[in-house]
PDB file of N, CA and C in Angstrom:
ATOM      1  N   UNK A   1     -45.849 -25.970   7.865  1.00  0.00           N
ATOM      2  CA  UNK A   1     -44.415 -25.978   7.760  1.00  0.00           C
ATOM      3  C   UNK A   1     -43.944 -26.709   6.515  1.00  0.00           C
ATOM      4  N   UNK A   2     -44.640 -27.708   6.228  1.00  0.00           N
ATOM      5  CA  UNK A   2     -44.110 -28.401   4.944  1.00  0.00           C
ATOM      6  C   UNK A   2     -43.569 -27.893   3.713  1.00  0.00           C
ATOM      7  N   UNK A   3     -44.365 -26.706   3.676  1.00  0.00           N
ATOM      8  CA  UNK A   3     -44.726 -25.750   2.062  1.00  0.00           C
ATOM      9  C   UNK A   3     -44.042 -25.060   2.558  1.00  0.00           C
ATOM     10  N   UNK A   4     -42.834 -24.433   3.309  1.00  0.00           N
ATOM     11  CA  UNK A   4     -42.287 -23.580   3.256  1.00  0.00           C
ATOM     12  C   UNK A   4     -40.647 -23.555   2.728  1.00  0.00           C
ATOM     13  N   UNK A   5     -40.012 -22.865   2.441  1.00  0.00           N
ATOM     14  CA  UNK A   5     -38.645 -22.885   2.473  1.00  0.00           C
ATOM     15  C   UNK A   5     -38.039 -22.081   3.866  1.00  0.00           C
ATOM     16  N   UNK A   6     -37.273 -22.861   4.847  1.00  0.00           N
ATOM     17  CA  UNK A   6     -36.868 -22.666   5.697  1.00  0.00           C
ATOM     18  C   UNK A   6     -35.456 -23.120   5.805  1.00  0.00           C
ATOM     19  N   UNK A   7     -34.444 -21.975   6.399  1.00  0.00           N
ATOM     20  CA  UNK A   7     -33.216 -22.116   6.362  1.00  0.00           C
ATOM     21  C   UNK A   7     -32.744 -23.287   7.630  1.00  0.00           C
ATOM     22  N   UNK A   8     -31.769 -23.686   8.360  1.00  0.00           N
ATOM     23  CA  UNK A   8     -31.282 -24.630   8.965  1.00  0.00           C
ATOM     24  C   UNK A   8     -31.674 -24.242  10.468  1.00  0.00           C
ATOM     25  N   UNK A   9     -31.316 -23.166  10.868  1.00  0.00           N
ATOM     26  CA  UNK A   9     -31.779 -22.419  11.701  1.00  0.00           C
ATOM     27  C   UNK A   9     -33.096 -22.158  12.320  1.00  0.00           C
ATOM     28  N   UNK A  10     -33.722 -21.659  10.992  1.00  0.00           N
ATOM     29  CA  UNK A  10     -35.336 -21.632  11.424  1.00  0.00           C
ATOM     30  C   UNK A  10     -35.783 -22.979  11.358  1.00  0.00           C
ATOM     31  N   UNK A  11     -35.256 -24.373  10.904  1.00  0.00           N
ATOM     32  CA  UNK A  11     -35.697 -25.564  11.185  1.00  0.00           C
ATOM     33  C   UNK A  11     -35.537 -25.991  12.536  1.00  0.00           C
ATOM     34  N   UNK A  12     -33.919 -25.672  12.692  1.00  0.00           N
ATOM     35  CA  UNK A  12     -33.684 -26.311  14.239  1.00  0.00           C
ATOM     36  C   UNK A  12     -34.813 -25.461  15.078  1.00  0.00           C
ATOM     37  N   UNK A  13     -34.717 -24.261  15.045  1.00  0.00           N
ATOM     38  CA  UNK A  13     -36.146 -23.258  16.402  1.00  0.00           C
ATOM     39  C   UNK A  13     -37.438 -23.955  15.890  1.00  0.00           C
ATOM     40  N   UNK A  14     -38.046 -24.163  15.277  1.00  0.00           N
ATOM     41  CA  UNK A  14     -38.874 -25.150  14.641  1.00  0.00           C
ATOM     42  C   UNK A  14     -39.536 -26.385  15.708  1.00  0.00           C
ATOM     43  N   UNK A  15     -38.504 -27.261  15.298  1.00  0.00           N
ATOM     44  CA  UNK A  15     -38.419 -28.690  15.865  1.00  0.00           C
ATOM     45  C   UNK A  15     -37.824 -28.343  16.742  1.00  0.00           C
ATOM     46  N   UNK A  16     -37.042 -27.637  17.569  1.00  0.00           N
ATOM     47  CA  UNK A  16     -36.232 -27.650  18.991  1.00  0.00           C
ATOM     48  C   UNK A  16     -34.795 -28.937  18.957  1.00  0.00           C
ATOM     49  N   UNK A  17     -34.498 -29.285  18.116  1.00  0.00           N
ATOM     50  CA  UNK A  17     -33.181 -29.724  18.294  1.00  0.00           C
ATOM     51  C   UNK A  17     -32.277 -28.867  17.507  1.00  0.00           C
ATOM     52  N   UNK A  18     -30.395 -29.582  17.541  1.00  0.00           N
ATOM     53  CA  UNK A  18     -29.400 -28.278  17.258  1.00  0.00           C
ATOM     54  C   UNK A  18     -29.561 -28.115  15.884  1.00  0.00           C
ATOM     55  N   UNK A  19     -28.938 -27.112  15.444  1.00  0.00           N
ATOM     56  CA  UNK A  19     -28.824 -27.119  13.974  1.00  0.00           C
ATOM     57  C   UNK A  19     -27.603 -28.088  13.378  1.00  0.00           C
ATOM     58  N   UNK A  20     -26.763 -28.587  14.414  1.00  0.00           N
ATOM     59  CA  UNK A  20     -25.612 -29.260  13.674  1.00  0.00           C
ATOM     60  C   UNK A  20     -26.594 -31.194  13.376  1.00  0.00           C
ATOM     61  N   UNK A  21     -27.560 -30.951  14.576  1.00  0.00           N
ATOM     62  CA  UNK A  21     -28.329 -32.268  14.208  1.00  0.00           C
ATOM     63  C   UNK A  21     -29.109 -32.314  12.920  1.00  0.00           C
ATOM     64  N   UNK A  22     -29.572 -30.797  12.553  1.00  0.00           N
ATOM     65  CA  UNK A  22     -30.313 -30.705  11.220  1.00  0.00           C
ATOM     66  C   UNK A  22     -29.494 -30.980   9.898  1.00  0.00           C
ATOM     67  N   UNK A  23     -28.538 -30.470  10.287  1.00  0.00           N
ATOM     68  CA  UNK A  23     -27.501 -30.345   9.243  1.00  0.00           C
ATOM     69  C   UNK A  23     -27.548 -31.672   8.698  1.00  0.00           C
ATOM     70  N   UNK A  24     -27.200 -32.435   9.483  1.00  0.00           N
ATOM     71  CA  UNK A  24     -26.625 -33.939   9.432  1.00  0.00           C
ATOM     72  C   UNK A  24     -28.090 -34.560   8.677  1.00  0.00           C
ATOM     73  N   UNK A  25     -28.963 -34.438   9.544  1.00  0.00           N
ATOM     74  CA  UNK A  25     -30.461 -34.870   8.837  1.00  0.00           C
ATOM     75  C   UNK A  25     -30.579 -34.530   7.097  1.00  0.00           C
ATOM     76  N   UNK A  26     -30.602 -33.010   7.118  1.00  0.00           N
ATOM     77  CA  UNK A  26     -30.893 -32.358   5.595  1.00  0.00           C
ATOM     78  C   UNK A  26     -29.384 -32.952   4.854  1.00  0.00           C
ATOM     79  N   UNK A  27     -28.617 -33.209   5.284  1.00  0.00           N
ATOM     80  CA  UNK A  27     -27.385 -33.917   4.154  1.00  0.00           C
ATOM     81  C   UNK A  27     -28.137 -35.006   3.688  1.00  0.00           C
ATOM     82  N   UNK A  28     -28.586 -36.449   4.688  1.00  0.00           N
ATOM     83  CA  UNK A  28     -28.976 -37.209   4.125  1.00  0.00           C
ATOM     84  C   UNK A  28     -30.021 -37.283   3.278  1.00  0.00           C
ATOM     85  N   UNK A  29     -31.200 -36.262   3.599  1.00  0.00           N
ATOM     86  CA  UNK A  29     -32.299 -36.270   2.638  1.00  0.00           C
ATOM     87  C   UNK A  29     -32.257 -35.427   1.545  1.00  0.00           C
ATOM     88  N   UNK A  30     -31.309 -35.027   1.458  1.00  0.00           N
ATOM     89  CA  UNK A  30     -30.507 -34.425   0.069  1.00  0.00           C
ATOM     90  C   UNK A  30     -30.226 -35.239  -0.667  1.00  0.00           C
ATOM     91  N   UNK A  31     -29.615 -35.742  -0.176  1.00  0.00           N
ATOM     92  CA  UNK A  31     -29.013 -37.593  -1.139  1.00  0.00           C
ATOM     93  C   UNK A  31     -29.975 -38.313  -1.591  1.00  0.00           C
ATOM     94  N   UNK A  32     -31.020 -38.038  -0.856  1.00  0.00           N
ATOM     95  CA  UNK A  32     -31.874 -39.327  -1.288  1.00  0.00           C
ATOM     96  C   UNK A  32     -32.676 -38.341  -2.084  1.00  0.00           C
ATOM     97  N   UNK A  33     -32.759 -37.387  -2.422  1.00  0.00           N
ATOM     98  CA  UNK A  33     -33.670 -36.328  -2.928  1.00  0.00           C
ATOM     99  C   UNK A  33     -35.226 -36.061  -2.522  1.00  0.00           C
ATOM    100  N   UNK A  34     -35.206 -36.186  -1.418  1.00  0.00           N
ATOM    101  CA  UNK A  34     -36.702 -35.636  -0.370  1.00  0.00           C
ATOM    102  C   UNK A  34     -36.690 -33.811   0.060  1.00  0.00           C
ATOM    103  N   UNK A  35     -35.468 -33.608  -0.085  1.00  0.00           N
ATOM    104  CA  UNK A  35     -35.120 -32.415   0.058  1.00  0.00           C
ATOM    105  C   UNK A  35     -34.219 -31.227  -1.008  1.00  0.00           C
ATOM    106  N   UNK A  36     -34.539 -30.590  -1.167  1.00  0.00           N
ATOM    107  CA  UNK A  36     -33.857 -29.574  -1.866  1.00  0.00           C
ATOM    108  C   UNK A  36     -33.537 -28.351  -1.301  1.00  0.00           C
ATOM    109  N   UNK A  37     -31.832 -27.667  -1.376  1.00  0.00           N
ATOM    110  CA  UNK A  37     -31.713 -26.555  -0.969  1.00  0.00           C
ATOM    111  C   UNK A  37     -31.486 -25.532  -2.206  1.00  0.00           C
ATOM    112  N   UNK A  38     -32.181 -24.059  -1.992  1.00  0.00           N
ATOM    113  CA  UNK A  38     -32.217 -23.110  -2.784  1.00  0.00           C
ATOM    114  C   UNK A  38     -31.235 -21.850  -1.998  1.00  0.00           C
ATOM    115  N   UNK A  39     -29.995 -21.924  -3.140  1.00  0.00           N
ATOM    116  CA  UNK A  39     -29.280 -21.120  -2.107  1.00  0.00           C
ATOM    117  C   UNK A  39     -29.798 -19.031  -2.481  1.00  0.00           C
ATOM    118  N   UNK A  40     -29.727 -18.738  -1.778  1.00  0.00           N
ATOM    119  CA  UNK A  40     -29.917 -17.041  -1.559  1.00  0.00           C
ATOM    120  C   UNK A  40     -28.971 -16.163  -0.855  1.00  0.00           C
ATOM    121  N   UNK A  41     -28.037 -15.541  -1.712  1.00  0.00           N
ATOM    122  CA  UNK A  41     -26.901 -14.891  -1.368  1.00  0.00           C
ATOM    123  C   UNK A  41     -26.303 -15.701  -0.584  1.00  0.00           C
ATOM    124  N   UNK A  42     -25.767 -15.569   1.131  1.00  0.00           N
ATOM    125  CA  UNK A  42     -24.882 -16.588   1.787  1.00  0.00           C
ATOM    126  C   UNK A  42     -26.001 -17.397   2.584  1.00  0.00           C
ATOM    127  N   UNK A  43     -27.753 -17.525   2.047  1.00  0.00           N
ATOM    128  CA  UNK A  43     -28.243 -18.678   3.005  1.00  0.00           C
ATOM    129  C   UNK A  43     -28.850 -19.342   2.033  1.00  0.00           C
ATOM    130  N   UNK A  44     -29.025 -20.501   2.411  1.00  0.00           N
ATOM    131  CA  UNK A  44     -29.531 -21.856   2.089  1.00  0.00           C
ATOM    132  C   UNK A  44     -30.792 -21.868   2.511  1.00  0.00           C
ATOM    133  N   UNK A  45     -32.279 -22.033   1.547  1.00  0.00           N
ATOM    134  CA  UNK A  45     -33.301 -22.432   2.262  1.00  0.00           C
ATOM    135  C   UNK A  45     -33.709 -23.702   1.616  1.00  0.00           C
ATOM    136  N   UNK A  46     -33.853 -24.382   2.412  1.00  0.00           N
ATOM    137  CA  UNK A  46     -34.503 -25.733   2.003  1.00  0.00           C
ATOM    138  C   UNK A  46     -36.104 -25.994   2.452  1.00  0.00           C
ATOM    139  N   UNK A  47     -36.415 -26.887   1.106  1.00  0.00           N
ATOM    140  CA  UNK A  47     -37.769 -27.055   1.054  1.00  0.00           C
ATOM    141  C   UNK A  47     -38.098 -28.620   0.530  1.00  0.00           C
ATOM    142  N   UNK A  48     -39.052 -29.281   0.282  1.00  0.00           N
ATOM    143  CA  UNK A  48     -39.152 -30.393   0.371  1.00  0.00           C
ATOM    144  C   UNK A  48     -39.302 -30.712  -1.635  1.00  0.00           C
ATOM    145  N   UNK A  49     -38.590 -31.715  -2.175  1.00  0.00           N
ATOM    146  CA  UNK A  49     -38.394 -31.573  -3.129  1.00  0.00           C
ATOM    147  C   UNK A  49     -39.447 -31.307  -4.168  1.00  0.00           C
ATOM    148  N   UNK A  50     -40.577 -32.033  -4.109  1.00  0.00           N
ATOM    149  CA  UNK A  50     -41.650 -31.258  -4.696  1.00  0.00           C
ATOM    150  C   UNK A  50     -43.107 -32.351  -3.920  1.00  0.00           C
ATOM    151  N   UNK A  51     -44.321 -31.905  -4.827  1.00  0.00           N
ATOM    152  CA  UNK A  51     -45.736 -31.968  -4.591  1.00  0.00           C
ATOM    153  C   UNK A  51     -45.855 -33.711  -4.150  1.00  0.00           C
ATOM    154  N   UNK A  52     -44.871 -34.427  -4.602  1.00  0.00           N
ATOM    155  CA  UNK A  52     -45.450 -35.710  -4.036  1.00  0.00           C
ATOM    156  C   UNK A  52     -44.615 -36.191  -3.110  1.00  0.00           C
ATOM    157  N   UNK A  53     -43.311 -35.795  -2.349  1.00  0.00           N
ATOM    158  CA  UNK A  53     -43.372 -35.388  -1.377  1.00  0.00           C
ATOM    159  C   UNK A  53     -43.581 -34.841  -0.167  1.00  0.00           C
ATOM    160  N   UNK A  54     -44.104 -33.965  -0.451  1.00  0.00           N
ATOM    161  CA  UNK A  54     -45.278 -32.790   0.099  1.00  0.00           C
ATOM    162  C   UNK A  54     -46.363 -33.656   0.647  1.00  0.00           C
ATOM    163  N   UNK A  55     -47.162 -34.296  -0.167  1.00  0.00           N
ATOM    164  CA  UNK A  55     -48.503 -34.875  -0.150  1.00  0.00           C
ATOM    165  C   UNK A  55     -47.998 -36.232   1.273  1.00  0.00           C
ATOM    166  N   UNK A  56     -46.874 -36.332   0.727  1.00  0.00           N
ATOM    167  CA  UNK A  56     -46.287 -38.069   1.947  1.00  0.00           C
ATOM    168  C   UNK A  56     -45.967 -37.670   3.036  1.00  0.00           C
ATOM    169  N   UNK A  57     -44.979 -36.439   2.693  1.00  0.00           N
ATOM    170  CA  UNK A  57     -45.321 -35.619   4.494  1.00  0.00           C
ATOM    171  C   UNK A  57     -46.651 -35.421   5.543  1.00  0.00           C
ATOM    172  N   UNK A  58     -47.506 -34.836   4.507  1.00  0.00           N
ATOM    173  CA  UNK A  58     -48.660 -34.219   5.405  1.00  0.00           C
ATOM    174  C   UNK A  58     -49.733 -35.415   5.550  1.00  0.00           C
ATOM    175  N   UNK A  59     -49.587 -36.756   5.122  1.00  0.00           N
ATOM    176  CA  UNK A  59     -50.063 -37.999   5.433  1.00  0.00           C
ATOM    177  C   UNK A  59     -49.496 -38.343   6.774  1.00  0.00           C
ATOM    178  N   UNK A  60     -47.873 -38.642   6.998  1.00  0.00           N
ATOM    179  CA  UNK A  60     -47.415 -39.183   7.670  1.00  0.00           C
ATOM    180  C   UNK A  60     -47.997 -38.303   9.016  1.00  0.00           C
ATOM    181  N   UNK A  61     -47.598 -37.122   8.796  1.00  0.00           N
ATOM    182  CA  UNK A  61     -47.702 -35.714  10.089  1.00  0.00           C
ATOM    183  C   UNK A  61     -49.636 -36.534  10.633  1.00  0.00           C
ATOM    184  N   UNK A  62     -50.385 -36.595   9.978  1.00  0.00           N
ATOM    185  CA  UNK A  62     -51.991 -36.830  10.276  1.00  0.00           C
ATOM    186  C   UNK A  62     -52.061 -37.567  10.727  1.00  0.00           C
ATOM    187  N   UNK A  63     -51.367 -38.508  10.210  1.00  0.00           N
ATOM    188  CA  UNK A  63     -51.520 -40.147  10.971  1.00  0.00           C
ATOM    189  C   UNK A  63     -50.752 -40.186  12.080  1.00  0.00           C
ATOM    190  N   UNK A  64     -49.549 -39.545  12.826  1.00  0.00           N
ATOM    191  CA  UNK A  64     -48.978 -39.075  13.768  1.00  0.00           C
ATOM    192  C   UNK A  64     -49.822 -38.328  14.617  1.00  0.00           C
ATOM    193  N   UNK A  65     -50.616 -37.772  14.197  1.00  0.00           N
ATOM    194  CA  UNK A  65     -51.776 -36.640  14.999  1.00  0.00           C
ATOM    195  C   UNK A  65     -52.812 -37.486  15.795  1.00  0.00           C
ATOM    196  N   UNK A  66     -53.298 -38.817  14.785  1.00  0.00           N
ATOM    197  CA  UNK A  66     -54.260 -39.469  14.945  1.00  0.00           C
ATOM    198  C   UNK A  66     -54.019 -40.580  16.099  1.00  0.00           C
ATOM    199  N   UNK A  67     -52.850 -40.689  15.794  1.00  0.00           N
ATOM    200  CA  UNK A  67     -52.283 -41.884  16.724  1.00  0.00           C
ATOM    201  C   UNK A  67     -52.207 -41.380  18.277  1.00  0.00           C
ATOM    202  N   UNK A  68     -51.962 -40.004  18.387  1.00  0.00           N
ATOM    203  CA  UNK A  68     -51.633 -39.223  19.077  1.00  0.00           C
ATOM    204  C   UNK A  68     -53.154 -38.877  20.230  1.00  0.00           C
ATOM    205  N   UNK A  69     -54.173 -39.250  19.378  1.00  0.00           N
ATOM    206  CA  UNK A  69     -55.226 -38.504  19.690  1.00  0.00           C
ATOM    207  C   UNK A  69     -55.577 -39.257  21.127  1.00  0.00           C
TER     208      UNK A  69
END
Protein backbone atom coordinates (compact mmCIF):
# COMPACT_ATOMS: atom_id res chain seq x y z
CA UNK A 1 0.00 0.00 0.00
CA UNK A 2 2.72 2.47 0.64
CA UNK A 3 3.89 2.76 -3.14
CA UNK A 4 0.68 3.40 -4.30
CA UNK A 5 -1.32 6.50 -5.18
CA UNK A 6 -4.65 6.10 -3.65
CA UNK A 7 -7.57 8.46 -3.66
CA UNK A 8 -9.42 9.33 -0.11
CA UNK A 9 -11.88 6.81 -0.61
CA UNK A 10 -9.85 3.92 -1.54
CA UNK A 11 -7.80 4.92 1.69
CA UNK A 12 -10.75 5.08 3.97
CA UNK A 13 -11.98 1.07 2.39
CA UNK A 14 -8.34 0.43 3.01
CA UNK A 15 -7.93 1.16 6.69
CA UNK A 16 -11.79 0.90 7.48
CA UNK A 17 -12.32 4.29 9.00
CA UNK A 18 -14.56 7.41 7.35
CA UNK A 19 -13.21 9.30 4.69
CA UNK A 20 -14.07 12.62 6.47
CA UNK A 21 -11.49 11.07 9.23
CA UNK A 22 -8.94 10.66 6.29
CA UNK A 23 -9.50 13.84 5.06
CA UNK A 24 -8.64 15.48 8.26
CA UNK A 25 -5.50 13.05 8.63
CA UNK A 26 -4.14 13.72 4.79
CA UNK A 27 -4.66 17.72 5.50
CA UNK A 28 -2.27 17.45 8.25
CA UNK A 29 0.36 15.35 6.58
CA UNK A 30 0.19 17.61 3.73
CA UNK A 31 1.42 20.37 5.87
CA UNK A 32 4.01 18.70 7.19
CA UNK A 33 4.93 17.28 3.72
CA UNK A 34 4.79 13.31 4.34
CA UNK A 35 2.17 13.38 1.85
CA UNK A 36 1.48 14.58 -1.53
CA UNK A 37 -1.72 14.90 -3.58
CA UNK A 38 -1.66 14.47 -7.49
CA UNK A 39 -4.75 15.84 -8.75
CA UNK A 40 -6.46 13.85 -11.98
CA UNK A 41 -9.35 15.49 -13.63
CA UNK A 42 -11.97 15.89 -10.48
CA UNK A 43 -9.83 13.19 -8.17
CA UNK A 44 -7.09 13.60 -5.96
CA UNK A 45 -4.65 10.70 -5.51
CA UNK A 46 -2.34 10.86 -2.85
CA UNK A 47 0.86 9.18 -2.31
CA UNK A 48 3.57 9.43 0.15
CA UNK A 49 5.95 12.26 -0.61
CA UNK A 50 8.85 10.45 -1.80
CA UNK A 51 11.59 7.37 -1.27
CA UNK A 52 12.63 8.40 2.23
CA UNK A 53 9.44 8.51 3.39
CA UNK A 54 8.53 5.45 1.86
CA UNK A 55 11.55 3.65 3.42
CA UNK A 56 10.15 5.20 7.31
CA UNK A 57 6.82 3.88 6.55
CA UNK A 58 7.67 0.34 5.71
CA UNK A 59 10.11 0.32 8.92
CA UNK A 60 7.50 1.56 11.17
CA UNK A 61 4.59 -0.99 9.43
CA UNK A 62 7.57 -4.15 10.34
CA UNK A 63 8.22 -3.18 13.56
CA UNK A 64 4.34 -2.99 14.16
CA UNK A 65 4.20 -6.58 12.62
CA UNK A 66 6.96 -7.68 14.93
CA UNK A 67 5.59 -6.37 17.98
CA UNK A 68 2.49 -7.91 16.94
CA UNK A 69 3.98 -11.29 16.52
Amino acid sequence: MSNKKLTVNEIADEIGITQSAISHQLKLLRQTGLVKGIRDGQKIYYELSDQHITTIFEQVREHVRERNL
